[in-house]
N, C-alpha and C. Protein backbone atom coordinates (compact mmCIF):
# COMPACT_ATOMS: atom_id res chain seq x y z
N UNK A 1 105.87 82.83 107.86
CA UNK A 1 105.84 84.19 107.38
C UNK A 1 105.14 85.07 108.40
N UNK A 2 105.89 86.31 108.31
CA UNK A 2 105.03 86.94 109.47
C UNK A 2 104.76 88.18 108.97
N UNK A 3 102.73 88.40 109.41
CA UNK A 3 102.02 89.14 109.30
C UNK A 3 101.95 89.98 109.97
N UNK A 4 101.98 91.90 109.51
CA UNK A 4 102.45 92.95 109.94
C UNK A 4 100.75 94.20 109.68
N UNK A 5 100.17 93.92 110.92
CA UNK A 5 99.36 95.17 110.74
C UNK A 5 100.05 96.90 111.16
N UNK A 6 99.28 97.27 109.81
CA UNK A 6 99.84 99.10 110.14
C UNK A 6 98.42 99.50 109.66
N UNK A 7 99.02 100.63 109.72
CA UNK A 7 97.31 102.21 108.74
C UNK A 7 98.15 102.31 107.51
N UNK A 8 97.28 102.49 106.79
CA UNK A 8 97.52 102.68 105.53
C UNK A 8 98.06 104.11 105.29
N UNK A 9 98.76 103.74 104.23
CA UNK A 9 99.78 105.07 103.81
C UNK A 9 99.40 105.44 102.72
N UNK A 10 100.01 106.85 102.21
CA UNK A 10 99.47 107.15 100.69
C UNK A 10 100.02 106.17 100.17
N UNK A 11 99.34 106.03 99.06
CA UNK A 11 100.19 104.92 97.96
C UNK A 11 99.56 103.67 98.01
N UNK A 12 98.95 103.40 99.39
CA UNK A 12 97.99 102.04 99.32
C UNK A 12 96.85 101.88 98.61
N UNK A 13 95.82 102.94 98.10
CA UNK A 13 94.66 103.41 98.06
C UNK A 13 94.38 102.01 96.64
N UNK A 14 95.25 102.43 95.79
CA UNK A 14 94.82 101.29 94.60
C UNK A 14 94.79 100.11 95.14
N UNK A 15 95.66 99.74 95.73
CA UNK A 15 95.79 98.29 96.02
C UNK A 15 94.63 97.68 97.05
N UNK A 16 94.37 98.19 97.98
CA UNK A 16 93.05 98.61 98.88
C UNK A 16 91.99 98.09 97.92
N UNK A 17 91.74 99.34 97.13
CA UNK A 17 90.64 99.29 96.01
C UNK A 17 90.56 97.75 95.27
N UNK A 18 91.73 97.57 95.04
CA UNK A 18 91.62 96.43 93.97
C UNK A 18 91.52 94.79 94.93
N UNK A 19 91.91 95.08 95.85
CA UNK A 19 91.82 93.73 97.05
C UNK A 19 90.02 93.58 97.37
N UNK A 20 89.80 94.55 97.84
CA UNK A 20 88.39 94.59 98.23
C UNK A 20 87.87 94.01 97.50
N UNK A 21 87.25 94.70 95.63
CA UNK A 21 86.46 94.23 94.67
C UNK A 21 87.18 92.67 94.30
N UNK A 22 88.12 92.19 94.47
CA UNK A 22 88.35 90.91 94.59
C UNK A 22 87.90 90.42 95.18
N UNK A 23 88.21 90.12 96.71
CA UNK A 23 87.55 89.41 98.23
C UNK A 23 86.18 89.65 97.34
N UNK A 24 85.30 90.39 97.63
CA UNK A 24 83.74 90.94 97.19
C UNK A 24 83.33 90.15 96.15
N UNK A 25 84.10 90.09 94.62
CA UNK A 25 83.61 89.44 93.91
C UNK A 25 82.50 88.27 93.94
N UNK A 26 83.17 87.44 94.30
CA UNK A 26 82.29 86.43 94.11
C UNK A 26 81.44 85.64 95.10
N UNK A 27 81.21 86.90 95.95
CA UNK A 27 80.05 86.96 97.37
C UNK A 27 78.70 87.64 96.67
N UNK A 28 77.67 86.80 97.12
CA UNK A 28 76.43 86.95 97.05
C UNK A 28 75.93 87.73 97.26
N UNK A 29 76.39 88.35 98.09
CA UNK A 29 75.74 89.55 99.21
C UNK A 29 76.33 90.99 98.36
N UNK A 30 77.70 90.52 98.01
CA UNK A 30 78.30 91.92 97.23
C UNK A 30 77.03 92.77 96.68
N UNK A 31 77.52 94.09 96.85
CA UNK A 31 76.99 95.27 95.81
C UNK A 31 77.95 95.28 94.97
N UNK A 32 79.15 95.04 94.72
CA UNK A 32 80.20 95.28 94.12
C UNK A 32 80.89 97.12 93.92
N UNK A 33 80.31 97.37 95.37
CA UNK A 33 80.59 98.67 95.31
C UNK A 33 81.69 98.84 96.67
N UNK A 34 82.16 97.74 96.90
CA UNK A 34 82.59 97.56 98.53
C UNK A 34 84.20 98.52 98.30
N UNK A 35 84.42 98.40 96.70
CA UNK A 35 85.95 99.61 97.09
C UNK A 35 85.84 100.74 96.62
N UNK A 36 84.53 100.99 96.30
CA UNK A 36 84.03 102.70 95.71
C UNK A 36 83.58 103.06 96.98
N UNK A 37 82.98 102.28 98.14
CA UNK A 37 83.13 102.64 99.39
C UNK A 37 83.97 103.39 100.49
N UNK A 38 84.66 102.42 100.42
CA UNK A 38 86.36 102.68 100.87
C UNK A 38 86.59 104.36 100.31
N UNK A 39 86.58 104.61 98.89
CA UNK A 39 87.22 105.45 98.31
C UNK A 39 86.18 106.55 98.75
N UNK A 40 84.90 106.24 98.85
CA UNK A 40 83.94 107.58 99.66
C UNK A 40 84.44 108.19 101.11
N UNK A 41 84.63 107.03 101.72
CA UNK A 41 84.89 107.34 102.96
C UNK A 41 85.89 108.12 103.43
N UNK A 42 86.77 107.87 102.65
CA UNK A 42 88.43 108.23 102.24
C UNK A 42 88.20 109.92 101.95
N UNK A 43 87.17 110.21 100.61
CA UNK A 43 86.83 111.66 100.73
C UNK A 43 86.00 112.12 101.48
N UNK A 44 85.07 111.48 102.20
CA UNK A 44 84.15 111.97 102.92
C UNK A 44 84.84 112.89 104.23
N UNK A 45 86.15 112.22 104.72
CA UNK A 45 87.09 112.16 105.53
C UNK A 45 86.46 111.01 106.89
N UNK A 46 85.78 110.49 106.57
CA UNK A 46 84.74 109.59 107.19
C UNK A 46 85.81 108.38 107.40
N UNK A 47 87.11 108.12 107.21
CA UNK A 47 87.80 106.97 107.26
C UNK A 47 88.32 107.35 107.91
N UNK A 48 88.03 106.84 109.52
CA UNK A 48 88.38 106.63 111.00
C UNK A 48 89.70 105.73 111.04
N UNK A 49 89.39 104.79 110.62
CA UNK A 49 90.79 103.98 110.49
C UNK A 49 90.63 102.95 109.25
N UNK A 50 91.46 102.94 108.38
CA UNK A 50 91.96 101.89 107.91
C UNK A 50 93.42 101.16 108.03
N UNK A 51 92.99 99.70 108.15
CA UNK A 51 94.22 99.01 108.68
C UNK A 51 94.45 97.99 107.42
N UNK A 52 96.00 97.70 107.05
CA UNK A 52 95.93 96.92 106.45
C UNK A 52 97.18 95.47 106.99
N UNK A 53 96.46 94.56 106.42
CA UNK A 53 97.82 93.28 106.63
C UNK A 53 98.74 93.43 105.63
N UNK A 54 99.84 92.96 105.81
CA UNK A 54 101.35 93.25 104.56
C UNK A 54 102.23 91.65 105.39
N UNK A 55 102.50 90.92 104.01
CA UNK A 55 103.15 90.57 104.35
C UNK A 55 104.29 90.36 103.18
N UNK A 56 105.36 90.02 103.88
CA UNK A 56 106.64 90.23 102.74
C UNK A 56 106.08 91.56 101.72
N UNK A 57 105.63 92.88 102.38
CA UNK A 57 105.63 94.02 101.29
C UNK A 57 104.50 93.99 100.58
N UNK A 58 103.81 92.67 100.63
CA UNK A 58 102.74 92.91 99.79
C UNK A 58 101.16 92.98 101.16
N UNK A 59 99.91 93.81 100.48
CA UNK A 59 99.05 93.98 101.15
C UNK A 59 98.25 92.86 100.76
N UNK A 60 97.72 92.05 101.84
CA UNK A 60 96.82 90.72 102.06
C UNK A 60 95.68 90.76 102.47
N UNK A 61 95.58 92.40 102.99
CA UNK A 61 93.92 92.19 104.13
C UNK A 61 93.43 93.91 104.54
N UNK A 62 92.53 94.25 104.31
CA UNK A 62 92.25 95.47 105.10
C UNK A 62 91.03 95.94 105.61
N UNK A 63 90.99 96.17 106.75
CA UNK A 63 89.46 96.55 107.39
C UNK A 63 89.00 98.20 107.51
N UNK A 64 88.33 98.91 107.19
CA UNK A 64 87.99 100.41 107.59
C UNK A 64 87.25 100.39 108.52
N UNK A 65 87.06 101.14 109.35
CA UNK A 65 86.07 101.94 110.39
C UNK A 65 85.65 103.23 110.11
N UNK A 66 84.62 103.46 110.47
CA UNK A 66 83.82 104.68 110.12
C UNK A 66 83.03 104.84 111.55
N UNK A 67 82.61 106.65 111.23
CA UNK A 67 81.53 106.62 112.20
C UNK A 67 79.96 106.43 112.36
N UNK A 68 79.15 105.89 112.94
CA UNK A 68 78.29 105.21 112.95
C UNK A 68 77.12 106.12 113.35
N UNK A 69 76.02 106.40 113.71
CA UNK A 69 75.03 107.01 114.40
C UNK A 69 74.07 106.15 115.15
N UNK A 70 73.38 105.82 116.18
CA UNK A 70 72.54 105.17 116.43
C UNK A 70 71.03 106.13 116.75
N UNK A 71 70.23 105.77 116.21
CA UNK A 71 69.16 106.74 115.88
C UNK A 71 69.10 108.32 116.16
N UNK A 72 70.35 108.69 115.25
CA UNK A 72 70.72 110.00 114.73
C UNK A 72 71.35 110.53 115.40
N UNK A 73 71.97 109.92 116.11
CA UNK A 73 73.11 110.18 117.36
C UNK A 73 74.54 109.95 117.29
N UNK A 74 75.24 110.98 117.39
CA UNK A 74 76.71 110.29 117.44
C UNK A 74 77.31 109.95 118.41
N UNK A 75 77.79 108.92 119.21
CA UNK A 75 77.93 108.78 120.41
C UNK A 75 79.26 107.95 120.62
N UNK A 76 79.99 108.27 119.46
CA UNK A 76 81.45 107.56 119.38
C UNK A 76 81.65 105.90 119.52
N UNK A 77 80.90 105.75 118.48
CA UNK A 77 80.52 104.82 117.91
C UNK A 77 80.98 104.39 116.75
N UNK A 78 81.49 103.48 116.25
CA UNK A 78 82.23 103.44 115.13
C UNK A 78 81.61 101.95 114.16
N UNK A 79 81.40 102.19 112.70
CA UNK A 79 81.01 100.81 112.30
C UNK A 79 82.22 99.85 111.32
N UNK A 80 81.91 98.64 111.39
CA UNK A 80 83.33 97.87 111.03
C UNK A 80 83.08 97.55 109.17
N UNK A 81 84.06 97.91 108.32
CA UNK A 81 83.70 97.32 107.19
C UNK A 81 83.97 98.49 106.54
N UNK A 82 83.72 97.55 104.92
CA UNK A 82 84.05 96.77 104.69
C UNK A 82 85.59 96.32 105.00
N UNK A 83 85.65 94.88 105.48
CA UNK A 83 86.84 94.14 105.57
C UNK A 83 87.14 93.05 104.08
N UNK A 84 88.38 92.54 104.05
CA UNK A 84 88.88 91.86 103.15
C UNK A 84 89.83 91.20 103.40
N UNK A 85 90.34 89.75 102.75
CA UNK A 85 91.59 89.51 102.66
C UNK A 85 91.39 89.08 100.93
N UNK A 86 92.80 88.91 100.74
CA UNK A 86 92.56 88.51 99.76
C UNK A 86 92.35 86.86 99.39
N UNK A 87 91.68 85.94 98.87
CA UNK A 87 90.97 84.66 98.38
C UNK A 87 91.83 83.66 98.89
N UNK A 88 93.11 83.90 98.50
CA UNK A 88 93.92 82.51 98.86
C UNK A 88 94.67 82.35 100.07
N UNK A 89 94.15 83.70 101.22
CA UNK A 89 94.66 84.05 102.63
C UNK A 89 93.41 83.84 103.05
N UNK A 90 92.34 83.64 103.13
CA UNK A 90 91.01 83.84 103.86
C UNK A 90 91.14 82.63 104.45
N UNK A 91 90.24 82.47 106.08
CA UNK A 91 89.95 81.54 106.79
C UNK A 91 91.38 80.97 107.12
N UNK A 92 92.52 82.11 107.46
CA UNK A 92 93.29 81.40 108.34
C UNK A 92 94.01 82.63 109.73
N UNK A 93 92.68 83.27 109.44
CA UNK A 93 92.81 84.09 110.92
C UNK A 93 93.41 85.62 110.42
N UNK A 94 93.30 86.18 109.34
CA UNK A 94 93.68 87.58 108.94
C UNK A 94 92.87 88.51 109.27
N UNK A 95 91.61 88.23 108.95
CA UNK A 95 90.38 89.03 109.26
C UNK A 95 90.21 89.33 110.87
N UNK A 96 90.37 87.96 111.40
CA UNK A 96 90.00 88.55 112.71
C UNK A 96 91.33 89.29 113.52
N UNK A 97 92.69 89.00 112.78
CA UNK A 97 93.96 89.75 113.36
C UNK A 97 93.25 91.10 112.92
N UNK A 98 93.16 91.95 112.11
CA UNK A 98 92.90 93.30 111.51
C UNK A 98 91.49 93.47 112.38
N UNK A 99 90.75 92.66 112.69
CA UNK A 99 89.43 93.16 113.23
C UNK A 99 90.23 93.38 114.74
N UNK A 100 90.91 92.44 115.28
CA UNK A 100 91.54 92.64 116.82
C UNK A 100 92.29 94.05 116.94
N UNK A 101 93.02 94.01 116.10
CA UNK A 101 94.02 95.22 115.92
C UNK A 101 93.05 96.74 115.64
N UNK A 102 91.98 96.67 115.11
CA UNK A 102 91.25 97.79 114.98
C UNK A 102 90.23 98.00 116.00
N UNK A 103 90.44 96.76 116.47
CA UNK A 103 89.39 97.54 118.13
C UNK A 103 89.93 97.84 118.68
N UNK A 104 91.49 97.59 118.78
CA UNK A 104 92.35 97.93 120.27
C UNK A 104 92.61 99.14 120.05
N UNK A 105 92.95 100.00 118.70
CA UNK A 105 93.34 101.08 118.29
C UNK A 105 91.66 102.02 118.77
N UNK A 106 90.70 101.48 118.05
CA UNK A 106 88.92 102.39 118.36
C UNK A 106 89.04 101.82 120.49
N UNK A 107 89.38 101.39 121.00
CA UNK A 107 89.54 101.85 122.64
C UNK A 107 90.81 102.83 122.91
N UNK A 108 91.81 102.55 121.98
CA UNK A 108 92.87 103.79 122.25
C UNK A 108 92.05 105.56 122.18
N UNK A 109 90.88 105.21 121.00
CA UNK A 109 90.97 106.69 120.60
C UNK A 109 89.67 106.74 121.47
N UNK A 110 89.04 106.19 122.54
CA UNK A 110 88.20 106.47 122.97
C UNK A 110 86.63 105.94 122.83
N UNK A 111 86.88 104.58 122.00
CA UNK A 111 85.33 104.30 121.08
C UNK A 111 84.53 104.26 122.18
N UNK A 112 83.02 104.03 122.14
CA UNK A 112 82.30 103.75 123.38
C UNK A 112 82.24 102.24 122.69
N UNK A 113 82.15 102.16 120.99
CA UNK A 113 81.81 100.82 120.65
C UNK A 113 82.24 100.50 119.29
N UNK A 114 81.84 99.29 118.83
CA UNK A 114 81.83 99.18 116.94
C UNK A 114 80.44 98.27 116.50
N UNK A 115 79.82 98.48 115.50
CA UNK A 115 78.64 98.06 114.96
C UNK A 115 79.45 97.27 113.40
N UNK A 116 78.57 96.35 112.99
CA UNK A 116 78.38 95.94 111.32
C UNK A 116 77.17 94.95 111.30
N UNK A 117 77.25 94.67 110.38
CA UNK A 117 76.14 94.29 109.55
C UNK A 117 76.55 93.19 108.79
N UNK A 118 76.67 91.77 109.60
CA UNK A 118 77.45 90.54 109.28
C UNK A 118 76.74 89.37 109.32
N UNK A 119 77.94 88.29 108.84
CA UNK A 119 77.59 86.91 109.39
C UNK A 119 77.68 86.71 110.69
N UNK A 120 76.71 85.64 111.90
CA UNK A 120 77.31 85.93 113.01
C UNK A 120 78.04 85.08 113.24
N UNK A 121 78.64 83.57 112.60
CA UNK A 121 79.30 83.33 112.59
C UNK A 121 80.87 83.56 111.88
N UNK A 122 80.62 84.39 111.67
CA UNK A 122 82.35 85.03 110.88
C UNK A 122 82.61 86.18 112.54
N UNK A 123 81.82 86.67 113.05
CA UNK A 123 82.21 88.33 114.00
C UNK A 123 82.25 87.53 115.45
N UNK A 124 80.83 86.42 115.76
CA UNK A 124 81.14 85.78 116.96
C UNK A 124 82.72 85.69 117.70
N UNK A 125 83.88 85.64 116.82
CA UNK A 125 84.64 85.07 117.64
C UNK A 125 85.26 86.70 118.14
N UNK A 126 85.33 87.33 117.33
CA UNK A 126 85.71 88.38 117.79
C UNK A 126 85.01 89.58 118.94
N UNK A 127 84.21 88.83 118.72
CA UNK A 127 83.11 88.97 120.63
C UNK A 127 81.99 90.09 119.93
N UNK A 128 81.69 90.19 118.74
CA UNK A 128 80.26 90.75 118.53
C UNK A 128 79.07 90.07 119.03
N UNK A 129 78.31 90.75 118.96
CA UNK A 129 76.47 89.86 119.63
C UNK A 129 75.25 90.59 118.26
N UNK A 130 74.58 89.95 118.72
CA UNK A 130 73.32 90.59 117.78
C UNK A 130 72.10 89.67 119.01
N UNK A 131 71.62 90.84 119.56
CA UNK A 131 70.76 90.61 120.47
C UNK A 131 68.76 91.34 120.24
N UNK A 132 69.20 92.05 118.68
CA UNK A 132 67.61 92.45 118.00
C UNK A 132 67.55 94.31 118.70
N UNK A 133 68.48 94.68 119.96
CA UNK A 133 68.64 95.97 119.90
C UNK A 133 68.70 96.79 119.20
N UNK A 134 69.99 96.84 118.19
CA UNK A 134 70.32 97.54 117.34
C UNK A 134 70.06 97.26 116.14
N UNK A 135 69.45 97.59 115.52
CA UNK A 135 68.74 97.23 113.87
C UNK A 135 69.08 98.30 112.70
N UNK A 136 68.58 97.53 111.88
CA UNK A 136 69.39 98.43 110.29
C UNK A 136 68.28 98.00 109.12
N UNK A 137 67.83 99.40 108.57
CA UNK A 137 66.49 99.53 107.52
C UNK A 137 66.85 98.29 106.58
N UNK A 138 66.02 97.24 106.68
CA UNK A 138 66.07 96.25 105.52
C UNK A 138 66.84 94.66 105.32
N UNK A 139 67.38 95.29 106.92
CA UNK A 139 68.23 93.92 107.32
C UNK A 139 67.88 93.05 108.34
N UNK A 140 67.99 91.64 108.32
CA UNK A 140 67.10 90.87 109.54
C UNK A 140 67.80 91.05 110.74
N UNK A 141 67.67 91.54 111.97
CA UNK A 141 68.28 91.96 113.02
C UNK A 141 69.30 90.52 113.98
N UNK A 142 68.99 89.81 113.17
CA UNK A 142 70.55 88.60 112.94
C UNK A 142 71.90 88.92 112.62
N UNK A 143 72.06 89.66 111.85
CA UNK A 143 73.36 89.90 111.21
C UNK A 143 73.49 91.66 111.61
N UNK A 144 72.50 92.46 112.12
CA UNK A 144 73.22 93.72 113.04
C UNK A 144 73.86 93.37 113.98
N UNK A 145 74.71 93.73 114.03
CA UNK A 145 75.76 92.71 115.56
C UNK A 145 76.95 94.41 115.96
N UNK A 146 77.11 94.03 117.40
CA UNK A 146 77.78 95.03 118.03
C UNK A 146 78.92 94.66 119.07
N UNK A 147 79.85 95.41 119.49
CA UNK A 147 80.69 95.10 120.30
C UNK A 147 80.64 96.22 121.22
N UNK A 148 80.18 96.40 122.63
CA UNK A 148 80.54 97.23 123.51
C UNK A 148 81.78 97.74 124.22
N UNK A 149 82.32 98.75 124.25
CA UNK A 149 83.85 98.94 124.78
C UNK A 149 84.11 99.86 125.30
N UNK A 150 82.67 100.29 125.93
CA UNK A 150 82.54 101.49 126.91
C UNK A 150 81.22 101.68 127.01
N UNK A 151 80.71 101.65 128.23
CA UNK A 151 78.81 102.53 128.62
C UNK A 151 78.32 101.01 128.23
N UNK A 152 76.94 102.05 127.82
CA UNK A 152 75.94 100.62 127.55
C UNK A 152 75.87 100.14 126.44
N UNK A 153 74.91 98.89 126.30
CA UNK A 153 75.13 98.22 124.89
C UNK A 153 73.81 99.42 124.13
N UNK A 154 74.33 99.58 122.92
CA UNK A 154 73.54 100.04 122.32
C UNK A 154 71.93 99.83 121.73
N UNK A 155 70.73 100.55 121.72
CA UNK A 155 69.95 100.46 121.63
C UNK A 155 68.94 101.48 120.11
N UNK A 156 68.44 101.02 119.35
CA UNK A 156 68.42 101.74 118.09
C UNK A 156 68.61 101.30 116.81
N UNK A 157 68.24 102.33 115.77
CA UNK A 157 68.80 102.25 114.38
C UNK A 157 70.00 102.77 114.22
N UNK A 158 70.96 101.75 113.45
CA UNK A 158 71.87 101.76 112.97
C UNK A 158 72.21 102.49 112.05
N UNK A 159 72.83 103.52 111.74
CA UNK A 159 73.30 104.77 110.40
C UNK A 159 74.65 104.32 110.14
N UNK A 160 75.33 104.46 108.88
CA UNK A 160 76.32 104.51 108.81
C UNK A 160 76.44 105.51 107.62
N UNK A 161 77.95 105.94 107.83
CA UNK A 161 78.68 107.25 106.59
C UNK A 161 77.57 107.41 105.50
N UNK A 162 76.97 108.60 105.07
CA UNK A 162 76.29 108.65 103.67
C UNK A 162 77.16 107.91 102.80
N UNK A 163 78.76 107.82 102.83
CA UNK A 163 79.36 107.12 101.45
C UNK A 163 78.71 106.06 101.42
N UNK A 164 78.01 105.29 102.49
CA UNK A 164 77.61 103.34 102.12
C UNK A 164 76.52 103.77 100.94
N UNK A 165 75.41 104.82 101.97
CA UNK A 165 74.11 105.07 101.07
C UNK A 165 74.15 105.36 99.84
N UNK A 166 75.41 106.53 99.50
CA UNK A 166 74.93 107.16 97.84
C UNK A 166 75.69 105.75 97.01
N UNK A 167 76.48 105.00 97.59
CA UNK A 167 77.03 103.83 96.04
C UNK A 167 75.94 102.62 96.37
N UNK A 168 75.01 102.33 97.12
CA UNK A 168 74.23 101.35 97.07
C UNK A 168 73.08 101.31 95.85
């Protein structure tokens, strides 16, 4: 079967919504706010890119990007997340197709970089680092992790869209 990344179109938004709080469910870490997110960002106009996987017509996977700040700076910088597939597609390479496909698109539009706030073994392969530079209020500077794709590696606190802050 073959897997088809695009951007999302009108008409995806529910399905989006309803994939996410699935994937999310039954993660530890969830706020369970990961597709009221999505839907902030979406009005915020803060949704830089969302990409989704489709296969045979149906949607399997989708990652957003947003813009990021590093200690109150915008410097075209973009942060990754929330991503998803859905439960019975996970761990056979969807996530990191949609994570590949959304960096190549954030160097089309110019990124200098992308930031999240992860496992580092889930982002490692997709060439993130977490080197204790870039940090985020409340999080162990293990799982801030970054990808450089222009200039220098970043140095700082990590901001992302007010939508993460007001549904937390």
């Amino acid at each position: 079967m073959t897997i088809t990344i695009r951007a999302e179109r009108p008409g995806d938004e529910g399905v989006i919504h309803e994939l996410t709080q699935s994937a999310f469910a039954p993660m530890s870490y969830s706020s369970g706010t990961e597709g009221a997110i999505i839907r902030a960002l979406r009005a915020r106009g803060d949704l830089t890119l969302s990409l989704v996987a489709e296969e045979n017509g149906e949607i399997i996977g989708h990652v957003a990007f947003s813009p990021v700040t590093i200690d109150g700076h915008y410097d075209d910088w973009f942060g990754l997340g929330p991503i998803s597939v859905r439960a019975d597609r996970q761990k056979q390479g969807i996530g990191r197709t949609l994570i590949r496909e959304g960096i190549h698109e954030l160097k089309a539009l110019g990124a200098n970089g992308c930031a999240l706030v992860g496992d580092q073994a889930v982002y490692k392969g997709s060439g993130f680092v977490s080197d204790g530079q870039l940090t985020y209020e409340g999080v162990q500077d293990i799982y801030v992790q970054y990808l450089t794709l222009s200039g220098h590696a970043p140095h700082g606190v990590l901001t992302f869209s007010p939508a993460f802050a007001t549904l937390e």
